[in-house]
N, C-alpha and C. Protein backbone atom coordinates (compact mmCIF):
# COMPACT_ATOMS: atom_id res chain seq x y z
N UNK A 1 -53.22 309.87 -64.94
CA UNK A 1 -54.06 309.34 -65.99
C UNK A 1 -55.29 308.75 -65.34
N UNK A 2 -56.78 309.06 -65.96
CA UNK A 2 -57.59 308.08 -65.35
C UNK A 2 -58.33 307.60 -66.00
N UNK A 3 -58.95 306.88 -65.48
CA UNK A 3 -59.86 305.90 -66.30
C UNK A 3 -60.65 306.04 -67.63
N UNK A 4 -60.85 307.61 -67.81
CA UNK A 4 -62.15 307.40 -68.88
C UNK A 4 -60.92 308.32 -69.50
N UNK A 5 -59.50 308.48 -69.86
CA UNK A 5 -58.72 308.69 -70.73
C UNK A 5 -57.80 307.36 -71.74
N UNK A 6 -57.92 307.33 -72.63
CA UNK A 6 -57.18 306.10 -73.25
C UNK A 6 -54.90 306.65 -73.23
N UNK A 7 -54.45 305.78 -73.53
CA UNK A 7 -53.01 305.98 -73.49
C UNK A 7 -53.22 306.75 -75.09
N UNK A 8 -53.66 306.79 -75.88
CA UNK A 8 -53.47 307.22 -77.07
C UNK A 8 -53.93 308.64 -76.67
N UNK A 9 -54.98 309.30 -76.17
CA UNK A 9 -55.40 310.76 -75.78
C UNK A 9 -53.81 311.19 -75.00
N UNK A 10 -53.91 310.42 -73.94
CA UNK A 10 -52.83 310.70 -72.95
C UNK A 10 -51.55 311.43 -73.71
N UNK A 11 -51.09 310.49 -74.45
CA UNK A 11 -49.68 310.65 -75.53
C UNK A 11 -49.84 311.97 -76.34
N UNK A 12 -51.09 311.98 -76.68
CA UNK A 12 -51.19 312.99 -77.85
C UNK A 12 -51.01 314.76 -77.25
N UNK A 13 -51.35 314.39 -75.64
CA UNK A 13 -51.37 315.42 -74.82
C UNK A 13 -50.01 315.99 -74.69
N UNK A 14 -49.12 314.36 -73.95
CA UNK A 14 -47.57 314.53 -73.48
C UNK A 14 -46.98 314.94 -75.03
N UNK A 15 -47.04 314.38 -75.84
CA UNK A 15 -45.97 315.37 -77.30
C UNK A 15 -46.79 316.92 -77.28
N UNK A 16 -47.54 317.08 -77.33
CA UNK A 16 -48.26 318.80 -77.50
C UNK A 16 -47.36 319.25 -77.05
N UNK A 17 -47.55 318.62 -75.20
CA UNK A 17 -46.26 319.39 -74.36
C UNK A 17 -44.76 319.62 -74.31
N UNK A 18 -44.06 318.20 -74.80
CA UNK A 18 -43.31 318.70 -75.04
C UNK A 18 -42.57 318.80 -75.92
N UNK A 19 -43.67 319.11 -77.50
CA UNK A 19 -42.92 320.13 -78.82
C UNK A 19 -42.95 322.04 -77.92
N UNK A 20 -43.98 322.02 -77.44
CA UNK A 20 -44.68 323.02 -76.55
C UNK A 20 -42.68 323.69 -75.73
N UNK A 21 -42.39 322.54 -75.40
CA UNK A 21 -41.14 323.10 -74.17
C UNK A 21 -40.02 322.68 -75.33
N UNK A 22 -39.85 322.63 -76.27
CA UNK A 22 -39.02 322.26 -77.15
C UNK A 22 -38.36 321.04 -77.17
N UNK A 23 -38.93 319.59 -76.92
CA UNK A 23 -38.25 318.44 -76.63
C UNK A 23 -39.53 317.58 -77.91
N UNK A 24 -38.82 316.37 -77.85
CA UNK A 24 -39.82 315.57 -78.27
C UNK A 24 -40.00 313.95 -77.57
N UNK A 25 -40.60 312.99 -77.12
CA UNK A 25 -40.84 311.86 -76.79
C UNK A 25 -40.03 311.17 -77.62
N UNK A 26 -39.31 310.62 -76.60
CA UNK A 26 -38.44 309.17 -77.39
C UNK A 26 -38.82 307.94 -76.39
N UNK A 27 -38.70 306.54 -77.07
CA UNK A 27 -39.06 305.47 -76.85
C UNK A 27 -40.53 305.15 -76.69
N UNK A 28 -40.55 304.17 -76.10
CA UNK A 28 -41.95 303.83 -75.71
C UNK A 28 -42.77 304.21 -74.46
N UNK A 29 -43.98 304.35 -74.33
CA UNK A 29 -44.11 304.90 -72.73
C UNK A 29 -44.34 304.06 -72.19
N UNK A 30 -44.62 303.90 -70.56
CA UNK A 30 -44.69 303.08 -69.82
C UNK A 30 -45.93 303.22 -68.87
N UNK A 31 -46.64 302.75 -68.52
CA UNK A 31 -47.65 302.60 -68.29
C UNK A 31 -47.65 301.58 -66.85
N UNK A 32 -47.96 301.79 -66.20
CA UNK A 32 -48.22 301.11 -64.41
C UNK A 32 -49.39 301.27 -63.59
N UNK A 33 -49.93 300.43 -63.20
CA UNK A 33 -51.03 300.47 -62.18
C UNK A 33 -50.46 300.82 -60.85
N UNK A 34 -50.67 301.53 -59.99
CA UNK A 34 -50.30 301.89 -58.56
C UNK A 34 -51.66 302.22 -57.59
N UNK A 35 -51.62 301.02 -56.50
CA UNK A 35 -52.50 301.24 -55.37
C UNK A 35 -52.03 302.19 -53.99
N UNK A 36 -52.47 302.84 -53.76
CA UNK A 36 -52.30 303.65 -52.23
C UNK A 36 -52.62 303.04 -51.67
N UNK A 37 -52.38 303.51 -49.91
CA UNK A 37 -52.52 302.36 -48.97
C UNK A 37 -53.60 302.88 -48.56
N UNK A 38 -54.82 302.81 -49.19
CA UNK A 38 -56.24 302.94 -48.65
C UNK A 38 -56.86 301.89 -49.48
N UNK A 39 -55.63 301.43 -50.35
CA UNK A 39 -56.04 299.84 -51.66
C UNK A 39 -56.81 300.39 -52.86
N UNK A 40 -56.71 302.02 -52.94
CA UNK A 40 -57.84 302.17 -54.56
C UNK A 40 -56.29 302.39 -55.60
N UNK A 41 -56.61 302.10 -56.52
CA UNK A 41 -55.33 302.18 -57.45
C UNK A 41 -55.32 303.91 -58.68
N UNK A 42 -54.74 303.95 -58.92
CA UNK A 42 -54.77 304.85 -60.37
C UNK A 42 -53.46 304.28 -61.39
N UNK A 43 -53.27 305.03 -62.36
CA UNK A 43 -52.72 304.68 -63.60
C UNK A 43 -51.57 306.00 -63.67
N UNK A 44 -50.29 305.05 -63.77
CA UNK A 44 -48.97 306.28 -64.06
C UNK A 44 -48.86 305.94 -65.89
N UNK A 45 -48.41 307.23 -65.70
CA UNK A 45 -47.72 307.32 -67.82
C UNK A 45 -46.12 307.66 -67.44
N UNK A 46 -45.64 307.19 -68.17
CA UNK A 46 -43.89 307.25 -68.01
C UNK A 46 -43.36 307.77 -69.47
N UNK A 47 -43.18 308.67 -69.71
CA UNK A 47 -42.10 309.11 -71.13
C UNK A 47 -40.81 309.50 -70.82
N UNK A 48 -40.21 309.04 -71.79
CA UNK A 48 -39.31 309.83 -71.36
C UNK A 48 -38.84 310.60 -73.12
N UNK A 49 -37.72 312.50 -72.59
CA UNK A 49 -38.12 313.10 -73.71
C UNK A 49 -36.76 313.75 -73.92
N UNK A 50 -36.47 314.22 -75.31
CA UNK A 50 -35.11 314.75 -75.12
C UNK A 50 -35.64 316.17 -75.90
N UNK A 51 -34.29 317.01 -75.91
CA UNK A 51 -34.45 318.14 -76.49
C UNK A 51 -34.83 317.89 -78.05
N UNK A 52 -35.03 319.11 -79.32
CA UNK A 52 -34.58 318.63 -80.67
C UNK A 52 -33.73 319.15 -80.47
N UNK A 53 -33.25 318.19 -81.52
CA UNK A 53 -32.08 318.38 -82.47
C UNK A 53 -30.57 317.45 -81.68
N UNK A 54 -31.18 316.74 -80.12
CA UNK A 54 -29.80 316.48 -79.41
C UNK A 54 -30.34 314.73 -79.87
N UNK A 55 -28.87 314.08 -79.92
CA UNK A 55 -29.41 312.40 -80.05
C UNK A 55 -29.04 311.86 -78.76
N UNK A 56 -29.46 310.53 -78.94
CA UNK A 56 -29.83 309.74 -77.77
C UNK A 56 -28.02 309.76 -77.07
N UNK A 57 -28.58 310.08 -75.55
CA UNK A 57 -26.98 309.64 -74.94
C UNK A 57 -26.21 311.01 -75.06
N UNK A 58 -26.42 312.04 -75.51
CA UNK A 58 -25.76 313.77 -75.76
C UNK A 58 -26.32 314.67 -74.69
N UNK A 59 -25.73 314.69 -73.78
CA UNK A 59 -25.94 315.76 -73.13
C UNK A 59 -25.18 317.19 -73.16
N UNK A 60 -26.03 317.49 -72.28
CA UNK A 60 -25.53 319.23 -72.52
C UNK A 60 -25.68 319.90 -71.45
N UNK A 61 -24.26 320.38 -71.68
CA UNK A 61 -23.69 321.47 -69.95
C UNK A 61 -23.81 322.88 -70.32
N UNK A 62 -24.26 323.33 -69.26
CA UNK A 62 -24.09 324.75 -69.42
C UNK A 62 -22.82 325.46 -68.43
N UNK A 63 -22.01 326.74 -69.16
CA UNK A 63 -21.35 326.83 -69.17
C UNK A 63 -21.29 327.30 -67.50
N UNK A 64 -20.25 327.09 -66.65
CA UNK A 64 -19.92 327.76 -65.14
C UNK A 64 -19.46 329.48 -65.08
């Protein structure tokens, strides 16, 4: 993420993508400042996303 993007562009990007891969964004995102060790920083986005149609905590195996 950088600077001259807002978290609202950002988001609108991450759901495109993943209705796009067949999942959708659940919860809230998370958002962090992180410096490298040269001391300049950038901006992480954190989602996290599940398939449709599966609810929270359902996973799914595929068969061996």
């Amino acid at each position: 993420m950088d600077q001259s993007s807002s978290i609202e562009e950002e988001m609108l990007h991450v759901r495109e993508e993943a209705e796009r891969l067949g999942r959708i964004v659940v919860g809230e995102p998370v958002v962090i400042e992180a410096a490298n060790s040269s001391g300049s920083s950038g901006w992480w986005l954190s989602v996290t996303v599940e398939r449709l149609g599966s609810s929270a905590g359902e996973l799914a195996f595929a068969p061996a």
